[in-house]
N, C-alpha and C. Protein backbone atom coordinates (compact mmCIF):
# COMPACT_ATOMS: atom_id res chain seq x y z
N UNK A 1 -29.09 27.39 256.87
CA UNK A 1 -28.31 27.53 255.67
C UNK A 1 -28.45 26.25 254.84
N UNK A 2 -28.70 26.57 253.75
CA UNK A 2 -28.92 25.57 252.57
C UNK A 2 -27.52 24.40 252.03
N UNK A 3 -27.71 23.32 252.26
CA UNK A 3 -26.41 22.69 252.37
C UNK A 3 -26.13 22.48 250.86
N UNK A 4 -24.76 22.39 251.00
CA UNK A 4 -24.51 22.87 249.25
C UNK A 4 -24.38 21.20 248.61
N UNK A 5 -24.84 21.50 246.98
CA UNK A 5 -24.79 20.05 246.18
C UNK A 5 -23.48 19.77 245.85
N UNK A 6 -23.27 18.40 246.37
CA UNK A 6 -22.15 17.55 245.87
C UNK A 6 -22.16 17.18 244.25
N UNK A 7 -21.62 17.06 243.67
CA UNK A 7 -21.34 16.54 242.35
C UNK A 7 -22.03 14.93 242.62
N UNK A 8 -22.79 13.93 241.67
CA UNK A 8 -23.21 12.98 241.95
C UNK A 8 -22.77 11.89 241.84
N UNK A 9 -21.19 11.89 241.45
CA UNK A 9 -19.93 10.68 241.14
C UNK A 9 -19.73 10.72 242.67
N UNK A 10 -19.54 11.86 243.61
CA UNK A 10 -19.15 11.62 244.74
C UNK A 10 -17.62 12.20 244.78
N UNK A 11 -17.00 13.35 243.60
CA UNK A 11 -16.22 13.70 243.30
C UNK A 11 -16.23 15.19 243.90
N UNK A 12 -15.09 16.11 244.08
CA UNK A 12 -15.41 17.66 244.77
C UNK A 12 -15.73 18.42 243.89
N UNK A 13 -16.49 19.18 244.38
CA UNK A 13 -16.81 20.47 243.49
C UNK A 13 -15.75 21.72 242.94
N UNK A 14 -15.75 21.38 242.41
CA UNK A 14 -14.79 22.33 241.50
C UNK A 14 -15.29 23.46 240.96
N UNK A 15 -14.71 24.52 241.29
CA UNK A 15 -14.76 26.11 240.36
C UNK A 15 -14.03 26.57 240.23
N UNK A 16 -13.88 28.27 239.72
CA UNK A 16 -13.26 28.72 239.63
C UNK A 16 -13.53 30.65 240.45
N UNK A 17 -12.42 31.02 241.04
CA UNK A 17 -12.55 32.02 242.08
C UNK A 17 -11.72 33.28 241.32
N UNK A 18 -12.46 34.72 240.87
CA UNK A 18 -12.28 35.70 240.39
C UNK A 18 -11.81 36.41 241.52
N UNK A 19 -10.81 37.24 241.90
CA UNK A 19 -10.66 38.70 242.91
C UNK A 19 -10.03 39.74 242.49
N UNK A 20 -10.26 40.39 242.73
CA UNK A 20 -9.40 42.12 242.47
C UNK A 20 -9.36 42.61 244.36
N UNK A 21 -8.43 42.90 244.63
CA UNK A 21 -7.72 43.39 245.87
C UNK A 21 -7.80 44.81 246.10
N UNK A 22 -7.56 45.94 246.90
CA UNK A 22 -7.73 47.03 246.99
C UNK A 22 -7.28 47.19 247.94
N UNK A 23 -6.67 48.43 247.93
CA UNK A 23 -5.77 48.61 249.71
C UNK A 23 -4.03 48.80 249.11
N UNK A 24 -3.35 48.54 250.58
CA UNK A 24 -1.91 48.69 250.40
C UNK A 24 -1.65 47.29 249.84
N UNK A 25 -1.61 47.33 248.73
CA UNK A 25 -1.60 45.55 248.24
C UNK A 25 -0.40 45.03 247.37
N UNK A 26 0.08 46.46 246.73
CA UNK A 26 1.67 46.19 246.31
C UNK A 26 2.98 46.32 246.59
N UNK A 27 4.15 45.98 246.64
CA UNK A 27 4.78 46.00 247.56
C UNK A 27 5.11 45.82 248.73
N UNK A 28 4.28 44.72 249.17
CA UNK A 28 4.28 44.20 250.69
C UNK A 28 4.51 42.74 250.53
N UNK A 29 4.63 42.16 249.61
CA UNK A 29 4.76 40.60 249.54
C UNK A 29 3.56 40.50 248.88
N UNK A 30 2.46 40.39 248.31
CA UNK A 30 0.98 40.41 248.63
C UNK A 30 1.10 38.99 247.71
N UNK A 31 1.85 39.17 246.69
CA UNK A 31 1.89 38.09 245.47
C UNK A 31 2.81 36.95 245.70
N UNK A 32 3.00 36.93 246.64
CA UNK A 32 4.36 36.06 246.38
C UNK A 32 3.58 35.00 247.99
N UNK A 33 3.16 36.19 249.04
CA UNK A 33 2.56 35.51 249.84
C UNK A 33 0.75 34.37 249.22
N UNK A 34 0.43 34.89 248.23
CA UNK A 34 -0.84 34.39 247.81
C UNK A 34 -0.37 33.37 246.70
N UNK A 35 0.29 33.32 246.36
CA UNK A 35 1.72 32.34 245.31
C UNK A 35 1.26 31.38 246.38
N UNK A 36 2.07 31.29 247.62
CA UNK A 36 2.12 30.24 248.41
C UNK A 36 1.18 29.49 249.36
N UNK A 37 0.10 30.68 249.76
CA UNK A 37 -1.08 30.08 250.01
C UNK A 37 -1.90 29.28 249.22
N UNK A 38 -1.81 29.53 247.71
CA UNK A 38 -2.61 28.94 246.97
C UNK A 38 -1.86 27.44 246.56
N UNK A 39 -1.01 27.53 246.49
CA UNK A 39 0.22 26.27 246.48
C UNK A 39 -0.05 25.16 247.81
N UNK A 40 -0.40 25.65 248.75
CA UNK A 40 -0.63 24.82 249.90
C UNK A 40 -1.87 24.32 250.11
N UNK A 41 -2.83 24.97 249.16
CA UNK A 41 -4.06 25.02 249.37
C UNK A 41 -4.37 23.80 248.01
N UNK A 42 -3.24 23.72 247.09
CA UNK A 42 -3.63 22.70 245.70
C UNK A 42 -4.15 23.36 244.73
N UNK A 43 -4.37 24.90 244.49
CA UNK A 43 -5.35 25.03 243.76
C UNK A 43 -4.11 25.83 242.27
N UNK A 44 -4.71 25.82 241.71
CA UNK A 44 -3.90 26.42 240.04
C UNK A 44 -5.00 27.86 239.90
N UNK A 45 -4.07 28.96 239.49
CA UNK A 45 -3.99 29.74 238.80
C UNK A 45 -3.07 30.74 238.53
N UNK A 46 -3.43 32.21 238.70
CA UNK A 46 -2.50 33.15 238.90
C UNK A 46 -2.73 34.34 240.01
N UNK A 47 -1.76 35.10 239.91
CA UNK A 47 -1.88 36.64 240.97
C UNK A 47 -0.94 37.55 240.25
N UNK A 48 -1.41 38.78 239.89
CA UNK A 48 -0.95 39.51 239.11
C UNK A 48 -0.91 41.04 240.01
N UNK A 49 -0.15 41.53 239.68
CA UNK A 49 -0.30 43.21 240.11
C UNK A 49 -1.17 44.15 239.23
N UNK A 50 -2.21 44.80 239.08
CA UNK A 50 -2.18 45.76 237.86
C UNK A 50 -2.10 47.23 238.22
N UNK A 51 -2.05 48.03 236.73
CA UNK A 51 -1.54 49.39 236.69
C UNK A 51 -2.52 50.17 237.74
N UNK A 52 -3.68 49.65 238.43
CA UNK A 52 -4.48 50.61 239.32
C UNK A 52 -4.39 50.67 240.57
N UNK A 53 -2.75 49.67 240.60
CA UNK A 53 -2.69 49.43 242.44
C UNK A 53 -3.57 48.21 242.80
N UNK A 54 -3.76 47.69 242.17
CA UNK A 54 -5.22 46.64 242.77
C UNK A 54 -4.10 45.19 242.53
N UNK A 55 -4.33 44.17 242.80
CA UNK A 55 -4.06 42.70 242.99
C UNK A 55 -5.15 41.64 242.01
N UNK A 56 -5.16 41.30 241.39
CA UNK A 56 -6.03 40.16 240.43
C UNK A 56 -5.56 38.67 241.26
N UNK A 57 -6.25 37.64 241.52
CA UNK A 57 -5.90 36.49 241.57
C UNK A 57 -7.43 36.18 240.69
N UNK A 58 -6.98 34.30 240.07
CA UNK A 58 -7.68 34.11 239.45
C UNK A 58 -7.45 32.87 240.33
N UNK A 59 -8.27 31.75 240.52
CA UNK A 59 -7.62 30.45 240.89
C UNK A 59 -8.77 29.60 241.03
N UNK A 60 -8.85 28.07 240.43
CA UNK A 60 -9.08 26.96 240.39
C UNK A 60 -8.85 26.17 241.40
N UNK A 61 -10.24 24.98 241.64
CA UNK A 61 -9.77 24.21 242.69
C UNK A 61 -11.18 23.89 243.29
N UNK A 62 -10.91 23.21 244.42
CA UNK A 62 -11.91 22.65 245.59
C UNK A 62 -12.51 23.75 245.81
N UNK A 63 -14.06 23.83 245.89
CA UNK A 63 -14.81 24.88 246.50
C UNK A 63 -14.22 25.21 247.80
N UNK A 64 -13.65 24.16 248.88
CA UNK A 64 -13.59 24.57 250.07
C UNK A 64 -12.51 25.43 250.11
N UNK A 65 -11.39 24.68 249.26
CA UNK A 65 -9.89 25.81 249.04
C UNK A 65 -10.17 26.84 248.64
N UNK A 66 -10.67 26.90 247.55
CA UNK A 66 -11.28 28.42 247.23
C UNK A 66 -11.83 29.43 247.93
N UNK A 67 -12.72 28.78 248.83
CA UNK A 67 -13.05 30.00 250.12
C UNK A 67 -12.30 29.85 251.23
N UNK A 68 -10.80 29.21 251.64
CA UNK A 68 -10.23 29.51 252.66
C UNK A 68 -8.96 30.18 252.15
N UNK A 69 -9.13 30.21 250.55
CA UNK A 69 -8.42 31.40 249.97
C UNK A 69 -8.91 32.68 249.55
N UNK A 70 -10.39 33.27 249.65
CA UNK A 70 -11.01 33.87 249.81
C UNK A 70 -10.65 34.66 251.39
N UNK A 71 -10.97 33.78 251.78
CA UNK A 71 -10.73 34.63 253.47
C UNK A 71 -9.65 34.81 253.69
N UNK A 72 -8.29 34.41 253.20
CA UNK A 72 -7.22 34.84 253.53
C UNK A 72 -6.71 35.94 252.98
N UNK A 73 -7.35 36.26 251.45
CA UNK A 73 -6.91 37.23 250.96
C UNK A 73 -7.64 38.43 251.41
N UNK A 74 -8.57 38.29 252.37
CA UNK A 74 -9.82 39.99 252.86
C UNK A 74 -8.67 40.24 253.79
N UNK A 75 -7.20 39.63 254.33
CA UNK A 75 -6.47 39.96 255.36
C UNK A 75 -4.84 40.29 254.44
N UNK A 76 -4.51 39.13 253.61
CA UNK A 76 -3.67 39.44 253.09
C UNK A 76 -2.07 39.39 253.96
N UNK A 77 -1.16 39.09 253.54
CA UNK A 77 0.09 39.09 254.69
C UNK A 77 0.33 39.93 255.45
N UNK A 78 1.82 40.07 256.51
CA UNK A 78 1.41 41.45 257.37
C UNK A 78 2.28 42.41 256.59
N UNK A 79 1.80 43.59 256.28
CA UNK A 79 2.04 44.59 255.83
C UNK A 79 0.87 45.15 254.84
N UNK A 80 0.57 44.53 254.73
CA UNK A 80 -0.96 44.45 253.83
C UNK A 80 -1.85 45.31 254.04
N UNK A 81 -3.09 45.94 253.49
CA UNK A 81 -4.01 46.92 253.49
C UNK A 81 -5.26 46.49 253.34
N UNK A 82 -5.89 45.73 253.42
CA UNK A 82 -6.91 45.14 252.22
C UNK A 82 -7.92 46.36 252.58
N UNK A 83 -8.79 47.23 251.86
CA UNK A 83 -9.45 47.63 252.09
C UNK A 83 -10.91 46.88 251.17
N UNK A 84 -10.59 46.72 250.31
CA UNK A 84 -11.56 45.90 249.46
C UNK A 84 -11.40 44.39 248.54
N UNK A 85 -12.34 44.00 249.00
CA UNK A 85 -12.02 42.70 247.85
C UNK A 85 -13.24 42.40 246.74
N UNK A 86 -13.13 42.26 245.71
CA UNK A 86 -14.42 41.91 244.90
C UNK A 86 -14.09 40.66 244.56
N UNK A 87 -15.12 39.75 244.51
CA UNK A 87 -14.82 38.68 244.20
C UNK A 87 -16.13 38.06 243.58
N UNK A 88 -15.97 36.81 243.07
CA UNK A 88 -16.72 36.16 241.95
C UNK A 88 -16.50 34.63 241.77
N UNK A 89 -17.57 33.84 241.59
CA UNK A 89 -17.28 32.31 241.26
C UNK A 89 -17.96 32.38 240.29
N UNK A 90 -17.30 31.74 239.09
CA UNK A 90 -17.56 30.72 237.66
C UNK A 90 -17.33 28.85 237.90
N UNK A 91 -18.03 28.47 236.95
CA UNK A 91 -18.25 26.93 236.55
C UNK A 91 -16.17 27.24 236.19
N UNK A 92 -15.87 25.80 237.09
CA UNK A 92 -14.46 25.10 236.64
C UNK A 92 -14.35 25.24 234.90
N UNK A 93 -12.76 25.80 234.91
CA UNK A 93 -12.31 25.29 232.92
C UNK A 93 -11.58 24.56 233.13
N UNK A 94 -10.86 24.53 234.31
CA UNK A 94 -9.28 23.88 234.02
C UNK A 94 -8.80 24.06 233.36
N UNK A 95 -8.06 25.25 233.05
CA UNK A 95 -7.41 25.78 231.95
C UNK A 95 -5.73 26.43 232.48
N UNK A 96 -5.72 25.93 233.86
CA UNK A 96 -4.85 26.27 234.58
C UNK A 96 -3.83 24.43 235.56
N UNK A 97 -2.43 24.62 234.85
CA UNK A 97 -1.89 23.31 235.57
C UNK A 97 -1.63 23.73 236.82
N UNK A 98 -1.12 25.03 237.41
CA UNK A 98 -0.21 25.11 238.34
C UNK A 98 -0.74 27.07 238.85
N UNK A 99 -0.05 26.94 240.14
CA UNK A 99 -0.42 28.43 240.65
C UNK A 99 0.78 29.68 240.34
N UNK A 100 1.05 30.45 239.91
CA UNK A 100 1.78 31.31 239.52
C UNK A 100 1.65 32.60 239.78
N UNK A 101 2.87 33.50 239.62
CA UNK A 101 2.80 34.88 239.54
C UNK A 101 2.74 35.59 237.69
N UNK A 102 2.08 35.89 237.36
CA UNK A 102 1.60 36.87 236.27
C UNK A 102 2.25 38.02 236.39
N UNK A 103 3.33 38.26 235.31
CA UNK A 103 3.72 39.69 235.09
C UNK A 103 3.11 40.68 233.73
């Protein structure tokens, strides 16, 4: 496996992490539990519910946080469903101070 490039200040790599959720994903905590993972994890964005049953998180941060928030969300808290996750990385905006719930 190809070892990944550091930034050349010696600073972390920063992006940004797209998901849509699928499964039993509302009404089980799903948002409120990913609220707080991402809070522990340092990273800023949001987690939203939408009208298709599905879960959106958007979130900023350390590449590494980003994928140990990745893997937490293919499980999701207990009561949870995940049957699918789609997910996506973009170049960092920082356009986000803090991690939140989106209504």
């Amino acid at each position: 496996m190809p070892e990944r490039k550091k930034p050349e200040n010696g600073s972390v790599l920063k992006k940004t992490l797209h998901c849509r959720i699928e499964g039993m994903v509302q009404g089980v905590g799903f948002r409120y539990s990913t609220l707080h993972q991402a809070r522990r994890l340092g990273l800023n964005g949001y987690v939203r519910n939408l009208w298709d049953g599905t879960v959106e998180v958007v979130a900023e941060g350390a590449d590494e946080k980003l994928r140990q928030l990745e893997r937490w969300l293919n499980h999701g808290p207990p009561g949870a469903v995940v049957r699918r996750i789609h997910s996506h990385y973009s170049p960092f905006q920082g356009v986000y101070r803090s991690f939140g719930i989106d209504f």
